[in-house]
C-alpha atoms as a PDB file:
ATOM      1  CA  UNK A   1     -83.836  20.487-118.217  1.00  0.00           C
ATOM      2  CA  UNK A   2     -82.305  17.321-118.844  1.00  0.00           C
ATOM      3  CA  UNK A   3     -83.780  15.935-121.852  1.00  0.00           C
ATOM      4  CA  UNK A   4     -80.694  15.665-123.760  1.00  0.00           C
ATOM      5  CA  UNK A   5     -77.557  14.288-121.635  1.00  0.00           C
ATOM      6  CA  UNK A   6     -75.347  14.926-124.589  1.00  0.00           C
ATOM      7  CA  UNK A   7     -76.408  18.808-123.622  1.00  0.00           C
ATOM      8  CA  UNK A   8     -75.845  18.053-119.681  1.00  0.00           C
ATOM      9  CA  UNK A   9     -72.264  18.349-117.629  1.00  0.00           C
ATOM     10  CA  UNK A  10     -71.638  17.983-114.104  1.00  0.00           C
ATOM     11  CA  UNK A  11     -69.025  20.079-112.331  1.00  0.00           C
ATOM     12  CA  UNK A  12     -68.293  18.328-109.243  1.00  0.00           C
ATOM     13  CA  UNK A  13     -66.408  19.507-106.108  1.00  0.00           C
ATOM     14  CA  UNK A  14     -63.904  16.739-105.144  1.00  0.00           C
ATOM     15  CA  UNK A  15     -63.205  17.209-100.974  1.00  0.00           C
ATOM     16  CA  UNK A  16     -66.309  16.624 -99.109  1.00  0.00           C
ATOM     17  CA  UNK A  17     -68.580  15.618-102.413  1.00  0.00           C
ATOM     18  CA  UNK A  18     -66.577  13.354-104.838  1.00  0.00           C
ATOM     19  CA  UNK A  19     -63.511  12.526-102.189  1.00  0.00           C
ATOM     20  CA  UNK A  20     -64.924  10.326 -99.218  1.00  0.00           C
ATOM     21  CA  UNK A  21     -63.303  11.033 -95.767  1.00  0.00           C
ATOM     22  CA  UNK A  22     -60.483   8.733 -96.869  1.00  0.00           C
ATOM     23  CA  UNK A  23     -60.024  10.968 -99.633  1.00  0.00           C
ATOM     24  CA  UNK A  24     -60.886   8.257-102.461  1.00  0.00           C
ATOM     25  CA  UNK A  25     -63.369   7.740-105.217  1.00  0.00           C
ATOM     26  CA  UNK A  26     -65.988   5.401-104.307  1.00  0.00           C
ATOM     27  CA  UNK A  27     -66.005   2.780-106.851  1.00  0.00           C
ATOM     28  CA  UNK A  28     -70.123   3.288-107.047  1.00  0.00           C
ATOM     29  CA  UNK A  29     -69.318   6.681-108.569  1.00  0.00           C
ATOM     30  CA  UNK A  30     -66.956   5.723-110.811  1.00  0.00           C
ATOM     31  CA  UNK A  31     -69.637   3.325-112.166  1.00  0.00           C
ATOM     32  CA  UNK A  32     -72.270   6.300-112.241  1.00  0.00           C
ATOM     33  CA  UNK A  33     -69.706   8.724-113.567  1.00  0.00           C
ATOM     34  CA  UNK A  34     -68.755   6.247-116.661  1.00  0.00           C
ATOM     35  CA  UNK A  35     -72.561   5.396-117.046  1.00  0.00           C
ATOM     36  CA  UNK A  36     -73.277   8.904-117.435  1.00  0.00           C
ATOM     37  CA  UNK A  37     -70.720   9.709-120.024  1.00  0.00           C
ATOM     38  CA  UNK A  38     -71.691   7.000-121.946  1.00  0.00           C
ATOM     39  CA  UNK A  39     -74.961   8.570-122.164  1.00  0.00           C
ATOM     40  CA  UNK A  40     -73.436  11.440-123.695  1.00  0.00           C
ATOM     41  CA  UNK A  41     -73.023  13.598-120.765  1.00  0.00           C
ATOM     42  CA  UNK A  42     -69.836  15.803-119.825  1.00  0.00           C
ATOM     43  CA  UNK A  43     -68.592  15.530-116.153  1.00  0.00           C
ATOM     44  CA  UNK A  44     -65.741  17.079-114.743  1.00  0.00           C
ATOM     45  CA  UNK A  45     -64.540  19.048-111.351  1.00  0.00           C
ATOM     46  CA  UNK A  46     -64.310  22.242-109.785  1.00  0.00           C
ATOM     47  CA  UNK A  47     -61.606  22.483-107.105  1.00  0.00           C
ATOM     48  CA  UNK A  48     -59.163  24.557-104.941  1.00  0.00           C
ATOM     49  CA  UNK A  49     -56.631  22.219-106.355  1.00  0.00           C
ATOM     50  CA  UNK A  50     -53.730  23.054-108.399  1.00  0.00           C
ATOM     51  CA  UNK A  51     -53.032  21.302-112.125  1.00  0.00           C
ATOM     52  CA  UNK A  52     -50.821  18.955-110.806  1.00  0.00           C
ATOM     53  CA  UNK A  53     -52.172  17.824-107.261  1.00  0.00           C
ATOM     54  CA  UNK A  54     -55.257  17.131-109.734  1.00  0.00           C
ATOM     55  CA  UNK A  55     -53.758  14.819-112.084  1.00  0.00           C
ATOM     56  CA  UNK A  56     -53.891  11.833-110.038  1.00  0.00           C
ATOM     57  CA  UNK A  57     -57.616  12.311-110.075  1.00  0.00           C
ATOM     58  CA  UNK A  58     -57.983  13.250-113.513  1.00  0.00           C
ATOM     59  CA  UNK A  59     -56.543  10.007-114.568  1.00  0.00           C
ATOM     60  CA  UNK A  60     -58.968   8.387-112.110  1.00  0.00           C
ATOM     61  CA  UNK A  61     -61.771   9.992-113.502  1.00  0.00           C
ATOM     62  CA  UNK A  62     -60.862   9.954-117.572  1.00  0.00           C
ATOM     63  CA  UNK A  63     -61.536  13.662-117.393  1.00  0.00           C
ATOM     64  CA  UNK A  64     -61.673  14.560-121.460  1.00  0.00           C
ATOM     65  CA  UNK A  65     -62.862  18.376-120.824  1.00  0.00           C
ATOM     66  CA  UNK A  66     -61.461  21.536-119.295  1.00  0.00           C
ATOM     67  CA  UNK A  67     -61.176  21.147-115.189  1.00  0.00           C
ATOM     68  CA  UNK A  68     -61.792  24.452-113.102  1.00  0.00           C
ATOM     69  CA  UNK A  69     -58.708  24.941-110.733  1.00  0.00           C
ATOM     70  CA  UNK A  70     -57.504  27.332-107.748  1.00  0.00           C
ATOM     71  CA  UNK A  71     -60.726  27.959-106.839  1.00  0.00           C
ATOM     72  CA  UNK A  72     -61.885  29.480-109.934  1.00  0.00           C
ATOM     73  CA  UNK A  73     -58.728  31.273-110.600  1.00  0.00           C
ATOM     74  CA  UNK A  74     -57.948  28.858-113.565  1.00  0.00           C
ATOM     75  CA  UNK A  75     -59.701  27.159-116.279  1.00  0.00           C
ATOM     76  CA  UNK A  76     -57.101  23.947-117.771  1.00  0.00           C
ATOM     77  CA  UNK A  77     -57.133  21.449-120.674  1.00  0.00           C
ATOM     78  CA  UNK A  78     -55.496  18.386-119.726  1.00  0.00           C
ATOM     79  CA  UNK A  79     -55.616  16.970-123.437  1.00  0.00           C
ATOM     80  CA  UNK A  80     -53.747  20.162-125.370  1.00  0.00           C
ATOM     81  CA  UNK A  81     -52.030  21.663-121.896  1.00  0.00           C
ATOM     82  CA  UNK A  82     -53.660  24.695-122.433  1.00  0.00           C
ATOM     83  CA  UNK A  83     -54.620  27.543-119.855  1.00  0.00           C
ATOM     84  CA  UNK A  84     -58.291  28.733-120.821  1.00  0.00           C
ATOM     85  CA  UNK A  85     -58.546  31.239-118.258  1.00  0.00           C
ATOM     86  CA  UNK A  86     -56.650  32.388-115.881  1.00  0.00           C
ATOM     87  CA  UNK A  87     -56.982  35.416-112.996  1.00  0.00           C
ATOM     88  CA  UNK A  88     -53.709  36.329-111.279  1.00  0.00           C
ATOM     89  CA  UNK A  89     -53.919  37.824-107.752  1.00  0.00           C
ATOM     90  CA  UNK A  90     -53.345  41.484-107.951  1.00  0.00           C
ATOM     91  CA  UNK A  91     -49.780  42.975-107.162  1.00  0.00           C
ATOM     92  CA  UNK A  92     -50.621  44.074-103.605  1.00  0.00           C
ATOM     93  CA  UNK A  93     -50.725  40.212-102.551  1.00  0.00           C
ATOM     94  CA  UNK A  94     -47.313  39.721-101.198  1.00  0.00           C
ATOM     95  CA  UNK A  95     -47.862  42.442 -99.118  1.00  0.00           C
ATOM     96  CA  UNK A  96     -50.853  41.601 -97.421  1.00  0.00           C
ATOM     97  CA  UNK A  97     -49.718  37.985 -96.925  1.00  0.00           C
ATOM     98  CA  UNK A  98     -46.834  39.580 -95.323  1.00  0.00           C
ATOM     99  CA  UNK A  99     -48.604  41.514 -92.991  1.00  0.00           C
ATOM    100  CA  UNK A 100     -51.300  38.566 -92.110  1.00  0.00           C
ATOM    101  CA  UNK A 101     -48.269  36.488 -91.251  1.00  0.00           C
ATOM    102  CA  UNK A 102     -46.626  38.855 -88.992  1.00  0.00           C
ATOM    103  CA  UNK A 103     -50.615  38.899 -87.393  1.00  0.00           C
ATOM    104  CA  UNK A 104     -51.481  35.254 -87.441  1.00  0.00           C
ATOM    105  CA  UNK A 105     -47.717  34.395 -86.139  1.00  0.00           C
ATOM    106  CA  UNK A 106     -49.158  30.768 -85.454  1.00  0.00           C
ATOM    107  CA  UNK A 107     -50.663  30.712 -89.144  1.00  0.00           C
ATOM    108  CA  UNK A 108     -49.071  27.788 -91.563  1.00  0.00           C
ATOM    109  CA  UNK A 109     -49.567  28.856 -95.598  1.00  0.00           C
ATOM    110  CA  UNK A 110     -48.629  28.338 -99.078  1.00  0.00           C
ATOM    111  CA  UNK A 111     -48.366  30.183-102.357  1.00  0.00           C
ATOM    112  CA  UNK A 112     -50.332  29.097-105.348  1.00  0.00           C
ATOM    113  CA  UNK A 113     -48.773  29.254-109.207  1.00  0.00           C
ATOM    114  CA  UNK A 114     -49.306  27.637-112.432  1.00  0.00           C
ATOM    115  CA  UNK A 115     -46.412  25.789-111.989  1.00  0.00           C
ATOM    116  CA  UNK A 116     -46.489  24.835-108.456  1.00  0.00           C
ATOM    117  CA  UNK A 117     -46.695  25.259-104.378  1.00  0.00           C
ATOM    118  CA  UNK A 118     -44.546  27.761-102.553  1.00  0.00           C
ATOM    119  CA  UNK A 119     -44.783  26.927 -99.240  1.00  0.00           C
ATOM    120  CA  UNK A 120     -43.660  30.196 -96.916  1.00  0.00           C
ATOM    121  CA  UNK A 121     -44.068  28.822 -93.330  1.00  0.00           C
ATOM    122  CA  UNK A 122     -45.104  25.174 -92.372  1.00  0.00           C
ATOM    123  CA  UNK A 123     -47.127  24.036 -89.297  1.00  0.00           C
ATOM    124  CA  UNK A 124     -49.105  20.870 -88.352  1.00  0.00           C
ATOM    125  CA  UNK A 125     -52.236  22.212 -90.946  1.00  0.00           C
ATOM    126  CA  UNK A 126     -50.075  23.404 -94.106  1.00  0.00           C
ATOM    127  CA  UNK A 127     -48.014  19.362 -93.766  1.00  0.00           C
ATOM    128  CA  UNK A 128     -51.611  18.073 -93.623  1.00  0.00           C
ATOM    129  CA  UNK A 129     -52.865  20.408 -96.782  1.00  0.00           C
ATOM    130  CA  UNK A 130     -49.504  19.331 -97.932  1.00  0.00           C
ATOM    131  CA  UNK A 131     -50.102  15.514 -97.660  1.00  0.00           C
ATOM    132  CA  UNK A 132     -53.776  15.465 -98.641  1.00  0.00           C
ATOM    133  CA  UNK A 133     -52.510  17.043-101.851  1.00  0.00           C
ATOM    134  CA  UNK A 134     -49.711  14.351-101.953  1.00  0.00           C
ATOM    135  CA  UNK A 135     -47.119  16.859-103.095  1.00  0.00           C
ATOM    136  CA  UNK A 136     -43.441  17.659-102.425  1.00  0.00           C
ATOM    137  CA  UNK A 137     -43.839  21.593-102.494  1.00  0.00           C
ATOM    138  CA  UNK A 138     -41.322  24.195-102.886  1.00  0.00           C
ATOM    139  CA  UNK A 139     -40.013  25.811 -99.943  1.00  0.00           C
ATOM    140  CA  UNK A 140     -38.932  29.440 -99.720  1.00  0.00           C
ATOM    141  CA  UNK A 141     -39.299  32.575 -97.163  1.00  0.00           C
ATOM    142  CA  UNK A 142     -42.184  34.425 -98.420  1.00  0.00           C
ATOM    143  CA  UNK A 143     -40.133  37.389 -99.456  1.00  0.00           C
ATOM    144  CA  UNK A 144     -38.164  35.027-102.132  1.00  0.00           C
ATOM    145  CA  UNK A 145     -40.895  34.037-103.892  1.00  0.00           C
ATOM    146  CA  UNK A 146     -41.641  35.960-107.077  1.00  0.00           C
ATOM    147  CA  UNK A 147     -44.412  37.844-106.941  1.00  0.00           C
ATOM    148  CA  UNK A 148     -45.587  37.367-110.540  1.00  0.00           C
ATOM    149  CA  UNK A 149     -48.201  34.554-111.172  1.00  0.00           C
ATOM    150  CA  UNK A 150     -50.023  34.196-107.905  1.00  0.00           C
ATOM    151  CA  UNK A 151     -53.312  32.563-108.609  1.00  0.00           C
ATOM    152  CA  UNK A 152     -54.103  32.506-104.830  1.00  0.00           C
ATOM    153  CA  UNK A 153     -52.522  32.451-101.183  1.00  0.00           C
ATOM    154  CA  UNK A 154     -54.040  29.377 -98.431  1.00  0.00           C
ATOM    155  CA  UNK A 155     -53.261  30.061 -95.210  1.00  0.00           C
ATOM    156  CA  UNK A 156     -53.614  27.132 -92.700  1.00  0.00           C
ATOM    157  CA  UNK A 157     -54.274  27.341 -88.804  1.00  0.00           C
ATOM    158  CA  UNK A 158     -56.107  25.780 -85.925  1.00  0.00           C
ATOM    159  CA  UNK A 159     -59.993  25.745 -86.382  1.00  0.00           C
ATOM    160  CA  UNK A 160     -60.235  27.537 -83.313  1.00  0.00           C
ATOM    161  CA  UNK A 161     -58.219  30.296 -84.693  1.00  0.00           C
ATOM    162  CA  UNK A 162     -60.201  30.426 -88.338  1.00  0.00           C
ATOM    163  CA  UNK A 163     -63.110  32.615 -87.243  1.00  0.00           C
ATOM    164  CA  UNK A 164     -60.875  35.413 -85.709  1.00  0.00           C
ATOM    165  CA  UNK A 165     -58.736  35.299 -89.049  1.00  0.00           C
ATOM    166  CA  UNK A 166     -62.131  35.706 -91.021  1.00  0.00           C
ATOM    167  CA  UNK A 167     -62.925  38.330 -89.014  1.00  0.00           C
ATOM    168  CA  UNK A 168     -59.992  40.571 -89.098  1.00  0.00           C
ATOM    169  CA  UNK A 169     -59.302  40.047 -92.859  1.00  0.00           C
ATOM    170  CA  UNK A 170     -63.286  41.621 -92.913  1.00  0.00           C
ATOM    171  CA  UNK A 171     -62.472  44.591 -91.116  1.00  0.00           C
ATOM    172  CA  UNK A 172     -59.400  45.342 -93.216  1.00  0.00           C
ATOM    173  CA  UNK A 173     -61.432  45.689 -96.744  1.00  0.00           C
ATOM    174  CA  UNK A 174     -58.348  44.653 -98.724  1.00  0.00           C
ATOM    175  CA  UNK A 175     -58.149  46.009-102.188  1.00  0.00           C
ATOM    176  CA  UNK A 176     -58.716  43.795-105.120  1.00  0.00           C
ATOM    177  CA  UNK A 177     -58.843  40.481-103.222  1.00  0.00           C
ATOM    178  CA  UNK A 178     -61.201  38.787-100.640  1.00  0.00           C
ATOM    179  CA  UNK A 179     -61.189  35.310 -98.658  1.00  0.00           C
ATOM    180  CA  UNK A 180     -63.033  32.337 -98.572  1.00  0.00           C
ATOM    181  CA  UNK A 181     -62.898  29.212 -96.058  1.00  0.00           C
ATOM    182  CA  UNK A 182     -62.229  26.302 -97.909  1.00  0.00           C
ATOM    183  CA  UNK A 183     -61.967  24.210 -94.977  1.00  0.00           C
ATOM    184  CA  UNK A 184     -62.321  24.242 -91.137  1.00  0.00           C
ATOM    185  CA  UNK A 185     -58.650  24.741 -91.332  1.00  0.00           C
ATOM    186  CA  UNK A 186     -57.749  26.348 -94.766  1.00  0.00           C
ATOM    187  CA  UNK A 187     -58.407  30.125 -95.239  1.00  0.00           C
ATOM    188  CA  UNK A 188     -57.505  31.306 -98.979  1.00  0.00           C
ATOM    189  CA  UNK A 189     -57.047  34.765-100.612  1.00  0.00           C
ATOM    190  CA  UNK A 190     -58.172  35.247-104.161  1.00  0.00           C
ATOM    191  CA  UNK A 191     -58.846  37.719-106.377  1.00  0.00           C
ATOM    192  CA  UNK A 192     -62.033  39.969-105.443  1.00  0.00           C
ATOM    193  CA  UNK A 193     -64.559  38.417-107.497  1.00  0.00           C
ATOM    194  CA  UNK A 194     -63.363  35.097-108.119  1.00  0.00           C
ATOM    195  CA  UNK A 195     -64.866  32.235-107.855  1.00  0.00           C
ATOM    196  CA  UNK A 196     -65.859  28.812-108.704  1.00  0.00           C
ATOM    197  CA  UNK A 197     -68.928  30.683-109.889  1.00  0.00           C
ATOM    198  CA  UNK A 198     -67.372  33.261-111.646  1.00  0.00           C
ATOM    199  CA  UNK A 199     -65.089  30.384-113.370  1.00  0.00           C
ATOM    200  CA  UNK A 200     -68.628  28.408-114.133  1.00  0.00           C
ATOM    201  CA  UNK A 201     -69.562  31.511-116.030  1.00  0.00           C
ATOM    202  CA  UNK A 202     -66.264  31.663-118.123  1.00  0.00           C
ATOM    203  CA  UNK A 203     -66.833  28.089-118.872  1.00  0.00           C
ATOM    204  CA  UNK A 204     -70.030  28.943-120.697  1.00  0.00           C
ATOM    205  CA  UNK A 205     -68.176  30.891-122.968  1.00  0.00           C
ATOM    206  CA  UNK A 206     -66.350  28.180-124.574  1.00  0.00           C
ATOM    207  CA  UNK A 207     -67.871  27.692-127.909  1.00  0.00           C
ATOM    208  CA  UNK A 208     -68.429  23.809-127.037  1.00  0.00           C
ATOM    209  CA  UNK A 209     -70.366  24.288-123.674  1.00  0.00           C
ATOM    210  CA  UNK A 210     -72.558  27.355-124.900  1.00  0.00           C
ATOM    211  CA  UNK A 211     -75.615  25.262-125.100  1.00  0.00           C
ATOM    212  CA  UNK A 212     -75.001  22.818-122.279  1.00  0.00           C
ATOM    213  CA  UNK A 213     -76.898  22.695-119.128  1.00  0.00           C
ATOM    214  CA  UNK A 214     -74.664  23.034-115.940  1.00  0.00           C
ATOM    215  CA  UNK A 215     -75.081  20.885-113.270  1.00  0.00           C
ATOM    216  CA  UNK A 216     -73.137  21.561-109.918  1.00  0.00           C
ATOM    217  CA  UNK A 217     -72.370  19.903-106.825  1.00  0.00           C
ATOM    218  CA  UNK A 218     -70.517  21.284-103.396  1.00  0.00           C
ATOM    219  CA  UNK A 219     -70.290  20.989 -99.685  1.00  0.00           C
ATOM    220  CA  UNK A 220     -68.448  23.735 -98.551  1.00  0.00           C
ATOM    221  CA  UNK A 221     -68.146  27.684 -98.670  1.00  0.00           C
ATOM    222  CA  UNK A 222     -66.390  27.993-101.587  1.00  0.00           C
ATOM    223  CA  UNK A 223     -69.057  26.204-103.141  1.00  0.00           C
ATOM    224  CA  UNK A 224     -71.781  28.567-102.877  1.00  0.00           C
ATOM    225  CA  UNK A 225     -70.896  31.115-105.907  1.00  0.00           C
ATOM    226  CA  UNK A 226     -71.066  27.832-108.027  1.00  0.00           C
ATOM    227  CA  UNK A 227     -73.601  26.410-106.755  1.00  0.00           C
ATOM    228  CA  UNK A 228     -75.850  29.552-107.440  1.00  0.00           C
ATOM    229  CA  UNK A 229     -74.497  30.157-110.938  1.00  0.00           C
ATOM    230  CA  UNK A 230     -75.465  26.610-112.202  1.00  0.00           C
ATOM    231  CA  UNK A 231     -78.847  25.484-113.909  1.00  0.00           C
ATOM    232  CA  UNK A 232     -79.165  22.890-111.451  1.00  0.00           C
ATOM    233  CA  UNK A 233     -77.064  23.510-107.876  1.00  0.00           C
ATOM    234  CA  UNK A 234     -76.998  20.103-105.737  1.00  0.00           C
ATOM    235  CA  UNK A 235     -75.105  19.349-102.257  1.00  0.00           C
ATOM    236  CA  UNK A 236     -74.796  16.184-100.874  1.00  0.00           C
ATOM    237  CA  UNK A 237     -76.202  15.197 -97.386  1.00  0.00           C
ATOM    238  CA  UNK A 238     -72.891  16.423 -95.665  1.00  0.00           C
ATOM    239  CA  UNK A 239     -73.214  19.565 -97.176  1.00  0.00           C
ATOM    240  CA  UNK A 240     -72.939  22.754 -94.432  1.00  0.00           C
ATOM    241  CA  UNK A 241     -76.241  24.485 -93.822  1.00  0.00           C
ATOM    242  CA  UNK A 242     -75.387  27.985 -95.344  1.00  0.00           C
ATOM    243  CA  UNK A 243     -74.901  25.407 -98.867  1.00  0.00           C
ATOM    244  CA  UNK A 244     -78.080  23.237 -98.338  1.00  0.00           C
ATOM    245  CA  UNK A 245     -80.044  26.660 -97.628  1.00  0.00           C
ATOM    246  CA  UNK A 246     -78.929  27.396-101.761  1.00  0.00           C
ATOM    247  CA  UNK A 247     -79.068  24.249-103.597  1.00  0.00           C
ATOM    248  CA  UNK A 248     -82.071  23.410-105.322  1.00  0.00           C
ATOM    249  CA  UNK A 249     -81.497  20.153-104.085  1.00  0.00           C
ATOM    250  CA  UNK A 250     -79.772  18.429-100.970  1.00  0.00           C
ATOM    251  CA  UNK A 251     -79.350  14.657-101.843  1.00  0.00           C
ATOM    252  CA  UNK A 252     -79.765  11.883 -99.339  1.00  0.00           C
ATOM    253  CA  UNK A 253     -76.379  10.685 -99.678  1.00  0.00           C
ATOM    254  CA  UNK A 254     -72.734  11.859 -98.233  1.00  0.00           C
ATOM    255  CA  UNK A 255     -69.986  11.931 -99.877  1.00  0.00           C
ATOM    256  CA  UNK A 256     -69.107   8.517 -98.436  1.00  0.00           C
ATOM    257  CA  UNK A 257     -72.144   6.676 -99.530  1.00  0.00           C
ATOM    258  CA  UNK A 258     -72.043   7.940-102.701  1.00  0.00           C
ATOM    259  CA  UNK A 259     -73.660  11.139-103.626  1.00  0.00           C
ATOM    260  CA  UNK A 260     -72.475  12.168-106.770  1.00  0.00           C
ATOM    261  CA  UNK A 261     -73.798   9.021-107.937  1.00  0.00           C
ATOM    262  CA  UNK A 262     -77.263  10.027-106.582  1.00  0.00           C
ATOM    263  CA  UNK A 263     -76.664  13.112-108.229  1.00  0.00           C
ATOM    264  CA  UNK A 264     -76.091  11.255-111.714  1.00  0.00           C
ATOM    265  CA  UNK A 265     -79.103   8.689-111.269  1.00  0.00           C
ATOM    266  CA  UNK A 266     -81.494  11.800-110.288  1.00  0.00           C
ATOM    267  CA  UNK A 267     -80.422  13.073-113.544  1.00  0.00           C
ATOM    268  CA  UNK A 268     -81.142  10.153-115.847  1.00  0.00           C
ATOM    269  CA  UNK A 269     -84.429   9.365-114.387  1.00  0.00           C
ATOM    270  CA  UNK A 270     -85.839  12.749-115.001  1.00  0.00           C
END
């Protein structure tokens, strides 16, 4: 599978797998990461991030290749600015975000576009999504914000409250959109169908990557899809259960002692 590393590229989740609980790069997988593309392989991320909150990370990283974004709602090139792919939330979104919020009264969230955050009502958990990000966002009532362009819609509560938000967003069967947990308090609404899987399958249709091997690493729901999708599906030690029950392989490291360097070194060696 990994004969030729010129042939081989990593898509890496960054919070929980590349980020450590500081949310930095450990400088042992920078090393791996620049060892391995001096080899000849590709490596870049798969995230829930948006195209600028990723920058920072990107220039961190020396990212040369397209970056999957929003959760799989976006594929971007850094080096010509160009959208790849992109899957809009259908036009019933605003409305179901309005009637979640008059639900979930204690529920923080944000709007997601191309060109920025829209943040419709702030608590303690959208400031902290806000400041892990490290972004000023835009603030507006959700009703201002145009409805054209949503890629997808995080809502942010207490962890206690998460599983009864899951729930009733189950029961409702929304048209054209679904939710994932991205975090034990982050809840997001994408388009039905969209994934970082479905984007890992889109990426295979870019001429350059037809022939690659893909190589994927997670920790967290929104992982899975990709995760299952790839050639080679890897979670570090961290990783949830429901993840580690559908990787081929759980590393020995978390993402504080370095597993996407694991994840590289396993690579080489075989």
């Amino acid at each position: 599978m990994f004969q030729d590393l010129s042939k081989v590229i990593i898509f890496s989740d960054l919070d929980g797998t590349l980020l450590d609980s500081k949310k930095n790069i450990s400088d042992c997988d920078i090393r791996a990461i620049e060892k391995f593309t001096s080899l000849g392989g590709q490596f870049t991320v798969a995230t829930g991030r948006t195209v600028q909150t990723f920058e920072q990370y990107r220039k961190r990283l020396k990212i040369t290749v397209p970056v999957i974004l929003f959760n799989g709602s976006l594929i971007y090139d850094y080096g010509s600015k160009e959208t790849l792919y992109i899957n809009e939330l259908p036009h019933n979104a605003p409305v179901i975000a309005d009637e979640l919020l008059n639900i979930f009264t204690s529920a923080g969230g944000e709007v997601l576009k191309a060109d920025g955050t829209y943040v419709f009502r702030n608590n303690e958990y959208e400031q902290l999504h806000t400041d892990i990000c490290n972004i000023v966002p835009k603030y507006s009532e959700l009703k201002n914000i145009d409805p054209g362009g949503w890629l997808k819609v995080l809502f942010a509560m207490s962890p206690q409250n998460i599983p009864e938000f899951q729930n009733f967003v189950s029961s409702k069967n929304y048209g054209g959109v679904e939710f994932v947990k991205s975090a034990d308090i982050f809840c997001e609404m994408l388009t039905k169908g969209i994934t970082k899987g479905s984007a890992l399958n889109e990426y295979r249709k870019i001429e350059k990557f037809k022939d690659f091997t893909f190589v994927s690493i997670g920790d967290f729901d929104n992982d899975i899809e990709m995760i299952q999708q790839a050639d080679f599906g890897v979670c570090p030690a961290n990783a949830q259960d429901n993840v580690k029950s559908v990787a081929d392989l759980v590393l020995e490291n978390t993402n504080d002692t370095g597993a996407v360097a694991e994840l590289i070194e396993y690579i080489i060696n075989n």
